[in-house]
Protein backbone atom coordinates (compact mmCIF):
# COMPACT_ATOMS: atom_id res chain seq x y z
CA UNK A 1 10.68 42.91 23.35
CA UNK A 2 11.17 45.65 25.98
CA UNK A 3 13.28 46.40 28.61
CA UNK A 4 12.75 47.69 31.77
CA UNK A 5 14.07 49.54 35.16
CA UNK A 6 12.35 50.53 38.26
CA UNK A 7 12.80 54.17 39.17
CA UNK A 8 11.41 56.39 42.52
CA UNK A 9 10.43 59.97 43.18
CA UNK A 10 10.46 62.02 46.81
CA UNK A 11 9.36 65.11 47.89
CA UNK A 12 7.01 67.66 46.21
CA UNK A 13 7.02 66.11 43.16
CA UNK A 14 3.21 67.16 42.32
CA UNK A 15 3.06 70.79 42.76
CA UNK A 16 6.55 71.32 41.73
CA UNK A 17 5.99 69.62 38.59
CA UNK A 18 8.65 66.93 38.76
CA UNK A 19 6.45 64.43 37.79
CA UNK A 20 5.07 65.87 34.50
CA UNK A 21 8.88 66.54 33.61
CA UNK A 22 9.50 62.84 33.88
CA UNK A 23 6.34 61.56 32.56
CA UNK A 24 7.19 63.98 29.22
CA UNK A 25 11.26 63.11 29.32
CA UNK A 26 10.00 59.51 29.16
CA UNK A 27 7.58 59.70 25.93
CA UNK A 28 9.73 62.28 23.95
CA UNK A 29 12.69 59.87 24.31
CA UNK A 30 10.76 57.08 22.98
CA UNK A 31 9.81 55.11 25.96
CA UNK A 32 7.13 54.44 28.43
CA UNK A 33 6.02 53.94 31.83
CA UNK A 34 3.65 52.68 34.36
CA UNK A 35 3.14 53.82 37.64
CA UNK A 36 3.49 51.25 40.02
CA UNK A 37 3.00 53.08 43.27
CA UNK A 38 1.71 56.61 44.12
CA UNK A 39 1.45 58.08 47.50
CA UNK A 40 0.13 61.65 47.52
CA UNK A 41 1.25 63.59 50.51
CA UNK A 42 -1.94 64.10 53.03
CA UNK A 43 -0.86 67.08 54.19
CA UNK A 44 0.41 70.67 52.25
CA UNK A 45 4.04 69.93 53.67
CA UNK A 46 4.19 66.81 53.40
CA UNK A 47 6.03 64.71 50.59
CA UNK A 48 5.00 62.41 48.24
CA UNK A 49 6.15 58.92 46.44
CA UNK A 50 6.48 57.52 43.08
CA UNK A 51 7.54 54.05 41.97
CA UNK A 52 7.58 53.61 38.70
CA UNK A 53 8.64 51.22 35.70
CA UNK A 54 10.19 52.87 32.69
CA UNK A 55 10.24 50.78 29.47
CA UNK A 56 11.93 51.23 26.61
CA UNK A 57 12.64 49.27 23.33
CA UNK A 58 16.30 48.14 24.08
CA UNK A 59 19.10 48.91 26.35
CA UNK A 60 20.78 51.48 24.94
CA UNK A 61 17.62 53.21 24.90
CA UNK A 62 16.42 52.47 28.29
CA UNK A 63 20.18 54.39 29.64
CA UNK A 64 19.24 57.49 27.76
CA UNK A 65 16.21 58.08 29.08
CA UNK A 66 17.33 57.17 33.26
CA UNK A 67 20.35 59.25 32.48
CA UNK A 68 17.91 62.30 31.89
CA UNK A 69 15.47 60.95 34.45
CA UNK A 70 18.00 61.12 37.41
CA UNK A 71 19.15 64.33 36.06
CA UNK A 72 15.35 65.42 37.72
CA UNK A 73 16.07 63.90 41.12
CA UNK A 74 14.93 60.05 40.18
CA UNK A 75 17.07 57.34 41.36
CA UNK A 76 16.73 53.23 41.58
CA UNK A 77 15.01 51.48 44.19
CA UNK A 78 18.18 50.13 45.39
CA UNK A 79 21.10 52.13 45.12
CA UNK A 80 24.68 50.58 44.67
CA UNK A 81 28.06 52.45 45.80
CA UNK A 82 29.05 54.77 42.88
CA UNK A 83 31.69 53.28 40.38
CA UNK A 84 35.25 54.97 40.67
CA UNK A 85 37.80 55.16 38.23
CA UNK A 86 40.99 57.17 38.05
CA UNK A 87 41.94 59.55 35.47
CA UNK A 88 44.77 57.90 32.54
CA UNK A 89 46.40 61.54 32.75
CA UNK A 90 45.88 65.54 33.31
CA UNK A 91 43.01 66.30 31.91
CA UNK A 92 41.91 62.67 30.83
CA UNK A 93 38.29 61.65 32.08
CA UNK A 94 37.43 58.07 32.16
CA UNK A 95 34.85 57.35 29.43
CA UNK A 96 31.55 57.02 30.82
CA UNK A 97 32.57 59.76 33.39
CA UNK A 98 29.16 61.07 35.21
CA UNK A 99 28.35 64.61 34.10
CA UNK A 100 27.20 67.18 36.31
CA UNK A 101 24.15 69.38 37.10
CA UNK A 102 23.91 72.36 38.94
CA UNK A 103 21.55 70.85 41.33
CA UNK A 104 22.54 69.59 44.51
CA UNK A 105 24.19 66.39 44.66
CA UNK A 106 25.18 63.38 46.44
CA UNK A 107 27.87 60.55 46.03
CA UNK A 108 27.19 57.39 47.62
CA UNK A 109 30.93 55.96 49.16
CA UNK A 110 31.06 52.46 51.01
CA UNK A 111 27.46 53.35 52.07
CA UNK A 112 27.35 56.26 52.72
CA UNK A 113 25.70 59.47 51.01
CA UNK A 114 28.33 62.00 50.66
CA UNK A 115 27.48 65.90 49.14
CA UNK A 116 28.90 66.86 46.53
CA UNK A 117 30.90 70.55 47.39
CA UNK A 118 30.75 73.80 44.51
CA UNK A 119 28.21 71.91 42.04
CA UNK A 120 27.88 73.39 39.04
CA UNK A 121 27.07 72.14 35.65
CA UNK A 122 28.87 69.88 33.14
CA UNK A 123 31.92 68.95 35.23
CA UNK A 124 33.29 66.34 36.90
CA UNK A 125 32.29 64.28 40.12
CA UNK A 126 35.84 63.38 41.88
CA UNK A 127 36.30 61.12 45.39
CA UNK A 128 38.63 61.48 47.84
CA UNK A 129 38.43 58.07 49.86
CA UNK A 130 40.98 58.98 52.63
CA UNK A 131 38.85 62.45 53.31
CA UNK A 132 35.41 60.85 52.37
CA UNK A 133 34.73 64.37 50.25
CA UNK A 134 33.36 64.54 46.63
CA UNK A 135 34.09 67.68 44.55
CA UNK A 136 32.36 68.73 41.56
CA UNK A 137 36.02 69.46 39.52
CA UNK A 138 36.04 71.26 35.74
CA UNK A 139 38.09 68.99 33.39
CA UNK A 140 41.02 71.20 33.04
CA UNK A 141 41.38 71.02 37.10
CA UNK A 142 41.75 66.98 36.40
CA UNK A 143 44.64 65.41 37.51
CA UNK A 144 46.29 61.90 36.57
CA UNK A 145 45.12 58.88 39.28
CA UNK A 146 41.88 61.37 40.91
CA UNK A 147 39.05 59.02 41.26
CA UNK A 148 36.36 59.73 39.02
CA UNK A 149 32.58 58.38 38.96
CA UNK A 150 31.38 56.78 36.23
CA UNK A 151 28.10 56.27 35.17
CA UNK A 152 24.35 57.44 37.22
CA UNK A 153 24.66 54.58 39.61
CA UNK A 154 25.31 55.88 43.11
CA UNK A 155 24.73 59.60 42.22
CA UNK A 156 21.49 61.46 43.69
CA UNK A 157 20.05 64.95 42.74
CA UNK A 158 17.64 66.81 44.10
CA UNK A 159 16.11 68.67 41.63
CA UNK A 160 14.81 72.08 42.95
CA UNK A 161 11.11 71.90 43.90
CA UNK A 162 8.62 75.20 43.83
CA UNK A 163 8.90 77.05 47.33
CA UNK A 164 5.58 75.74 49.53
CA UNK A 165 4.66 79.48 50.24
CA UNK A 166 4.58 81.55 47.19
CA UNK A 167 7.68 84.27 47.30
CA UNK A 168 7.62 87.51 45.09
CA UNK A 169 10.80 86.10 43.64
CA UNK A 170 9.07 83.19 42.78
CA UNK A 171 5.94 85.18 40.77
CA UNK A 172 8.13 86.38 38.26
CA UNK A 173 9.97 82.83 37.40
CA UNK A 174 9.79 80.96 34.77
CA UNK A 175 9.37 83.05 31.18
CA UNK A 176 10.64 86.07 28.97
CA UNK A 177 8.43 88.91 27.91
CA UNK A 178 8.96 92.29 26.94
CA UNK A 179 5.22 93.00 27.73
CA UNK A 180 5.50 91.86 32.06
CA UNK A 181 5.82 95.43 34.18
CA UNK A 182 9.19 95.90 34.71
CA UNK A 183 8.42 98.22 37.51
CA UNK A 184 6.62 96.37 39.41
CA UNK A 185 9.18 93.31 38.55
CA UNK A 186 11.93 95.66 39.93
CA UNK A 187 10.32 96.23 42.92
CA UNK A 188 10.13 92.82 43.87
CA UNK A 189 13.83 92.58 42.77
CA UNK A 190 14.73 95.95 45.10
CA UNK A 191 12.72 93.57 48.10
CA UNK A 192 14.76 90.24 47.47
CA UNK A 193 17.84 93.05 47.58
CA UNK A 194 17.02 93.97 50.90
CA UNK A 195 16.54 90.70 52.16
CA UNK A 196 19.60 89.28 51.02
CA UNK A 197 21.87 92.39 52.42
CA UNK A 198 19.79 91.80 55.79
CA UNK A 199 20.34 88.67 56.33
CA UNK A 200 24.19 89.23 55.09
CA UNK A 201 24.07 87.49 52.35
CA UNK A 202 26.34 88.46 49.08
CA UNK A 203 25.41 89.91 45.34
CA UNK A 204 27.37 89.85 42.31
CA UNK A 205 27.07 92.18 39.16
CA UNK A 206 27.87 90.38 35.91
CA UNK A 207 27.82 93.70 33.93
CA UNK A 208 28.63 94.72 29.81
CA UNK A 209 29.30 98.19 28.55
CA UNK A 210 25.94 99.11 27.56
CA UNK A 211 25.62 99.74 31.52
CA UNK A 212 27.88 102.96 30.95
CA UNK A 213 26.53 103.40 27.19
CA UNK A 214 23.19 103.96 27.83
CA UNK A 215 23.55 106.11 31.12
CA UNK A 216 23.24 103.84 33.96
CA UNK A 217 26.81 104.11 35.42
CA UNK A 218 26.10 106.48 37.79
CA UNK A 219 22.75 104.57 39.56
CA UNK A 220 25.18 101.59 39.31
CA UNK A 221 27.78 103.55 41.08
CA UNK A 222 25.77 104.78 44.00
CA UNK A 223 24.38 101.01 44.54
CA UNK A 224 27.76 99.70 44.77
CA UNK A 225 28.57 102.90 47.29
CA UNK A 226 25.40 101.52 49.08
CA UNK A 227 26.32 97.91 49.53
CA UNK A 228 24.30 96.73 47.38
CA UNK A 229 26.86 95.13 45.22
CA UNK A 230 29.30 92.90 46.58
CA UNK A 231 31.69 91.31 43.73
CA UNK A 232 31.54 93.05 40.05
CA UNK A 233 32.22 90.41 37.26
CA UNK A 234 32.99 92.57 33.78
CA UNK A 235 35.48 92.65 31.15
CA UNK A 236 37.72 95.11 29.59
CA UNK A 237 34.75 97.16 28.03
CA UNK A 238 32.80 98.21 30.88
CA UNK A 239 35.95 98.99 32.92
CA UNK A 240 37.46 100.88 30.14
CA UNK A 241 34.27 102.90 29.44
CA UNK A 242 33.78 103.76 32.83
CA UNK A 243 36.87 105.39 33.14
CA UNK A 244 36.21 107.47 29.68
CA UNK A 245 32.91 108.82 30.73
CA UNK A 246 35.11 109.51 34.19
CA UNK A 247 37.87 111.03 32.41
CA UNK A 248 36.04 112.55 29.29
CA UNK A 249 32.37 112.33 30.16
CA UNK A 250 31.90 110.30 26.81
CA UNK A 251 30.84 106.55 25.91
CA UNK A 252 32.48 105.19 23.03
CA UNK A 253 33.44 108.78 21.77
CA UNK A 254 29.73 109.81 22.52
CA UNK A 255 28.59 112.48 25.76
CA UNK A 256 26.51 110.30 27.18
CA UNK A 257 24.05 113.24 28.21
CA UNK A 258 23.38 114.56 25.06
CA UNK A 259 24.36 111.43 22.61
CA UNK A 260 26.22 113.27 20.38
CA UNK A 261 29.14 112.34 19.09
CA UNK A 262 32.40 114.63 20.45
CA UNK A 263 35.46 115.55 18.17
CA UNK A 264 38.21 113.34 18.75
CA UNK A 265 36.38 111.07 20.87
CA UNK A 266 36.84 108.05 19.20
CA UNK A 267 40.14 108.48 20.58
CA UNK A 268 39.10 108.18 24.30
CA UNK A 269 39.27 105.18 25.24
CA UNK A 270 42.64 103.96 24.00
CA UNK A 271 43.57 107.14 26.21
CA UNK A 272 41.79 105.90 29.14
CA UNK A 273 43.28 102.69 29.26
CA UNK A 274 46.83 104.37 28.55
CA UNK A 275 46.30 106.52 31.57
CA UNK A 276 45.49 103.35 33.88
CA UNK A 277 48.61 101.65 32.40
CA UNK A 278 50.33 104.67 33.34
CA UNK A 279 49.25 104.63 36.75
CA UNK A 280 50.32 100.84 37.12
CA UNK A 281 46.01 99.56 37.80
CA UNK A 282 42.81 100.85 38.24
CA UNK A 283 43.37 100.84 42.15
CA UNK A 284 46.83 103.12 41.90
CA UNK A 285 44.74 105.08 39.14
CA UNK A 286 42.10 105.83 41.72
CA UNK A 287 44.53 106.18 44.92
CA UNK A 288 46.83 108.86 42.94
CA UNK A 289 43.67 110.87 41.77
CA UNK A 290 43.47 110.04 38.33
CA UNK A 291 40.10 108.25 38.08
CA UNK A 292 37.70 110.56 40.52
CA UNK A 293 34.54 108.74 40.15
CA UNK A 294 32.48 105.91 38.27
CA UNK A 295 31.52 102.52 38.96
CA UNK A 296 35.41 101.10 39.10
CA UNK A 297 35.93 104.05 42.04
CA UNK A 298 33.31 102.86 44.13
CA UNK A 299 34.40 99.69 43.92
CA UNK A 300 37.96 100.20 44.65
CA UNK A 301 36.30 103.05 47.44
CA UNK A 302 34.43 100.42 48.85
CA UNK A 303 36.74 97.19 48.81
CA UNK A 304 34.08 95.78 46.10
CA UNK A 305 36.48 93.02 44.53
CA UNK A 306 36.35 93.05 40.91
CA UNK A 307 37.25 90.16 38.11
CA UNK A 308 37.99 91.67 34.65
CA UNK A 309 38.04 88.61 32.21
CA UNK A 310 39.73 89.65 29.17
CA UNK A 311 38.58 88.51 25.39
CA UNK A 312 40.11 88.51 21.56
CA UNK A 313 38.82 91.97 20.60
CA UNK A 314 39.68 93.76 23.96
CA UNK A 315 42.07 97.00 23.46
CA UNK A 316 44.95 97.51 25.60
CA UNK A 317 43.82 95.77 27.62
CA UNK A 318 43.33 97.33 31.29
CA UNK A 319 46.39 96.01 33.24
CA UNK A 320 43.76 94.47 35.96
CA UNK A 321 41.82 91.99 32.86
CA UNK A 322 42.67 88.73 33.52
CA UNK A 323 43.70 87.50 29.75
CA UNK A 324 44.35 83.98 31.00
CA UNK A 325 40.36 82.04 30.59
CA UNK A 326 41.28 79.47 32.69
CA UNK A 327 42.67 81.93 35.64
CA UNK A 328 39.64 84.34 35.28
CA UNK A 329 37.39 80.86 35.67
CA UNK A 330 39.11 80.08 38.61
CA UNK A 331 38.85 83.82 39.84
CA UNK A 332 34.93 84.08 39.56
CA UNK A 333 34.57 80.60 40.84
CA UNK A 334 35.97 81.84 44.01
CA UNK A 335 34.53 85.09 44.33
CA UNK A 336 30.75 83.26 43.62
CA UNK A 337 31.02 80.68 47.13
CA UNK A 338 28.27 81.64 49.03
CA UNK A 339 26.61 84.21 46.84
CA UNK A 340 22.88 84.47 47.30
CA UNK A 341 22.11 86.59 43.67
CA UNK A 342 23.39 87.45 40.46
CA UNK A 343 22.39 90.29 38.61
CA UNK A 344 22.91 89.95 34.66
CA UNK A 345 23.20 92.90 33.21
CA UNK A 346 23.71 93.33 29.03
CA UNK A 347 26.10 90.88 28.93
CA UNK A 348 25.51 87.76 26.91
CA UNK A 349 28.81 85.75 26.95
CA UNK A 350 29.89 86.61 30.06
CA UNK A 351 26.06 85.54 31.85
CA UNK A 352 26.26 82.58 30.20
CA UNK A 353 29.69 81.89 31.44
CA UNK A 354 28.85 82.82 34.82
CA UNK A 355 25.75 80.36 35.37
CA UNK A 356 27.16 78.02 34.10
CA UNK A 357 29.22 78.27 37.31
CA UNK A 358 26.11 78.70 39.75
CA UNK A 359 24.34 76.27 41.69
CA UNK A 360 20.79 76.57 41.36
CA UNK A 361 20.03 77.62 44.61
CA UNK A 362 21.22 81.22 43.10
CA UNK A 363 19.06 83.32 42.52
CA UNK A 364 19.70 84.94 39.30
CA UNK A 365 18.18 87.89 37.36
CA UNK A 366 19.16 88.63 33.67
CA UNK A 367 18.68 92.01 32.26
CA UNK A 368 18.60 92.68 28.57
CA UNK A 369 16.90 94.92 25.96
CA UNK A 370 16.92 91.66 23.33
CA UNK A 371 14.38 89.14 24.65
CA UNK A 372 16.32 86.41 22.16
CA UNK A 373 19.58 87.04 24.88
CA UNK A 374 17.58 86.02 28.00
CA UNK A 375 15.88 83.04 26.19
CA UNK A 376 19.48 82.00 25.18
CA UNK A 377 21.03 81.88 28.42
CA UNK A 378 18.29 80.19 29.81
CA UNK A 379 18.50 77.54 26.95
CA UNK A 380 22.02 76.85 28.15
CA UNK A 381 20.75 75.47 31.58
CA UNK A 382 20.74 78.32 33.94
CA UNK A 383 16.81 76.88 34.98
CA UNK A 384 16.72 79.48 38.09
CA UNK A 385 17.14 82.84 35.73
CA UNK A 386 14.16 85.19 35.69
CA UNK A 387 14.54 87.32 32.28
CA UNK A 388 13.41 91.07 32.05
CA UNK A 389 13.21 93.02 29.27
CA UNK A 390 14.49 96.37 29.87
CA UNK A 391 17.02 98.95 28.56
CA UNK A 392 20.31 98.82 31.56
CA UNK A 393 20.05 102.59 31.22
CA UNK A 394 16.28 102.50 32.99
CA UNK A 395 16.72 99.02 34.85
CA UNK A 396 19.84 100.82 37.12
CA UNK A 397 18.41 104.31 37.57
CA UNK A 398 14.77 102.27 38.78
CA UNK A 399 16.29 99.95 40.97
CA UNK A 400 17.94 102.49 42.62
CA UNK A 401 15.24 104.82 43.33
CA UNK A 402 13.02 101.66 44.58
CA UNK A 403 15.81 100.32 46.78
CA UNK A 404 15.69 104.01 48.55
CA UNK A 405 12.10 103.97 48.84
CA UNK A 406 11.83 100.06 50.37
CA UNK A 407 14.92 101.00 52.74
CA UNK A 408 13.46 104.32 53.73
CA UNK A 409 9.65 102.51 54.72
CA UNK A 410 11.65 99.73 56.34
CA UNK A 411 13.55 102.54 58.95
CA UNK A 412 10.13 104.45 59.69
């Protein structure tokens, strides 16, 4: 015996690859299909259909494998009003609550298809009947009585198809290799840059402490002083090494120009961070003269808002580092509305914690000298990151130097 469920597919399912995703989702879950209608779109923009019937040895089985399948955009012929029920208590999801993507997303209310508003992976899909608004809300925002859906049925994604016209952005997707040419990768990166700041849209900088250890502070520093860089998400490291090489000219108790260890220097950046304590924060450090330069001056220079989220092994810390996870959450979660890029920069924990955050319309570029980093944080769902190998000491000081030359041909 085998059971079975209708499913459909819309859009540009072909070229985009949707439909190979399903058709392999279907067999490694132990099922199997037949393809019951299948219109291919005459035309190069225009979309195609799929109806299709997935079977499966029982039940139980057949759920699994639509629960991934709608997860790629697939929904049921007929679609029923999503199922609503309210959270027992703070905190408490419903079981069978619907999990999240980071795709966009629709609720169906009393007939009607409602968008889902800040989607971003594994949360929660909440209704408001009186405002007719869904929210994607993470658990530990849940409060008693808020009406939760429950189950796929009524829920639509729209899993992100392959731009029609082939982007630069769009030539390096899709894989990690230490052996693609990061210059000319960069390049394209310094375009997509330009674009974004011409049309007005906003970049964030997810950044570790490597940036300062391995010399790129300063090319980080004059693209922030450039506009380049709209929101800088770090923790207590980077800040706290910035201000030593500021203060001291040293990284970790090392002169960063001639990587040699300095007397004494281990000592540097407890003193940094006392100095900033002293001061009262990073901004009064900067405002009374203490901190004269580095990446945290040109972003206090520049009104570049900054979110330092704090972690077990930090020193000090910084009186501006967030030590509260759930606060700092909340704090990049509002600084990332409307964001058009994310740069990753040598920072493993903190990229993975920021895309899981991101819709996938974001475009987002990871930056790290261990190829086994990138792969990682694209394992954990972020689908839309483009990985490059490369050292943050030569991907800053490059970028740089390519955004001046793309600006400078742009004003002739």
């Amino acid at each position: 015996m085998q059971t079975s469920r209708e499913i459909e597919l819309e859009g540009h399912i072909i070229d985009s690859g949707i439909m190979t995703l399903v058709f392999d989702r279907i067999m490694d879950m132990g099922g199997n299909f037949e393809i019951l209608i299948f219109e291919v779109g005459k035309k190069k923009t225009d979309p195609s259909y799929a109806r299709l019937s997935v079977n499966a040895p029982d039940e139980s089985r057949l759920e699994g494998i639509l629960s991934e399948l709608y997860r790629l955009g697939a929904h049921l012929p007929v679609v029923a009003d999503a199922t609503l029920a309210p959270a027992e208590g703070d905190r408490i999801v419903p079981k069978g609550f619907y999990s999240t993507t980071n795709h966009p997303t629709w609720v169906k209310y009393e007939g009607e298809w409602i968008p889902v508003e800040d989607i971003e992976m594994d949360c929660l899909l909440v209704v408001d009947p009186d405002a007719r608004r869904a929210r994607c809300l993470p658990i530990f925002k849940l409060k008693k009585g808020s009406l939760v859906v429950v189950g796929e049925n009524g829920v639509k994604v729209d899993y992100p198809e392959r731009p029609r016209e082939k982007s630069e952005f769009e030539f390096m997707h899709g894989t990690v290799s230490p052996e693609r040419p990061s210059e000319t990768l960069i390049e394209q990166i310094a375009a997509e840059i330009l674009e974004i700041k011409k049309s007005g849209g906003r970049i964030v900088l997810v950044g570790g402490p490597a940036i300062i250890h391995t010399g790129g502070g300063p090319a980080l520093s004059r693209l922030i002083r450039d506009g380049y860089i709209h929101v800088l998400f770090a923790g207590n490291a980077l800040a706290t090494h910035d201000i030593e090489s500021n203060l001291f000219g040293t990284s970790l108790g090392m002169d960063i120009k001639t990587a040699k260890l300095v007397t004494g220097g281990h000592k540097h950046h407890i003193i940094a961070i006392s100095e900033i304590l002293r001061a009262g924060s990073i901004k009064d450090a900067v405002e009374q003269g203490v901190v004269t330069g580095g990446v945290m001056y040109e972003c206090v220079r520049h009104d570049v808002p900054f979110v330092l989220a704090g972690s077990i092994r930090d020193d000090g810390p910084l009186p501006d580092v967030i030590t509260d996870v759930m606060e700092a959450q909340d704090a990049m979660r509002s600084n990332l509305k409307g964001v058009k890029m994310v740069l990753m920069v040598a920072t493993l924990l903190h990229s993975v914690a920021v895309g899981n955050c991101l819709p996938s319309s974001v475009k987002t570029i990871c930056v790290d000298i261990n190829p086994a980093s990138l792969t990682k944080l694209m394992d954990r769902g972020t689908s839309q990151a483009i990985g490059i190998v490369s050292d943050a000491g030569t991907f800053f000081p490059m970028l740089a130097r390519k955004l001046e030359i793309l600006s400078r041909k742009v004003s002739e």
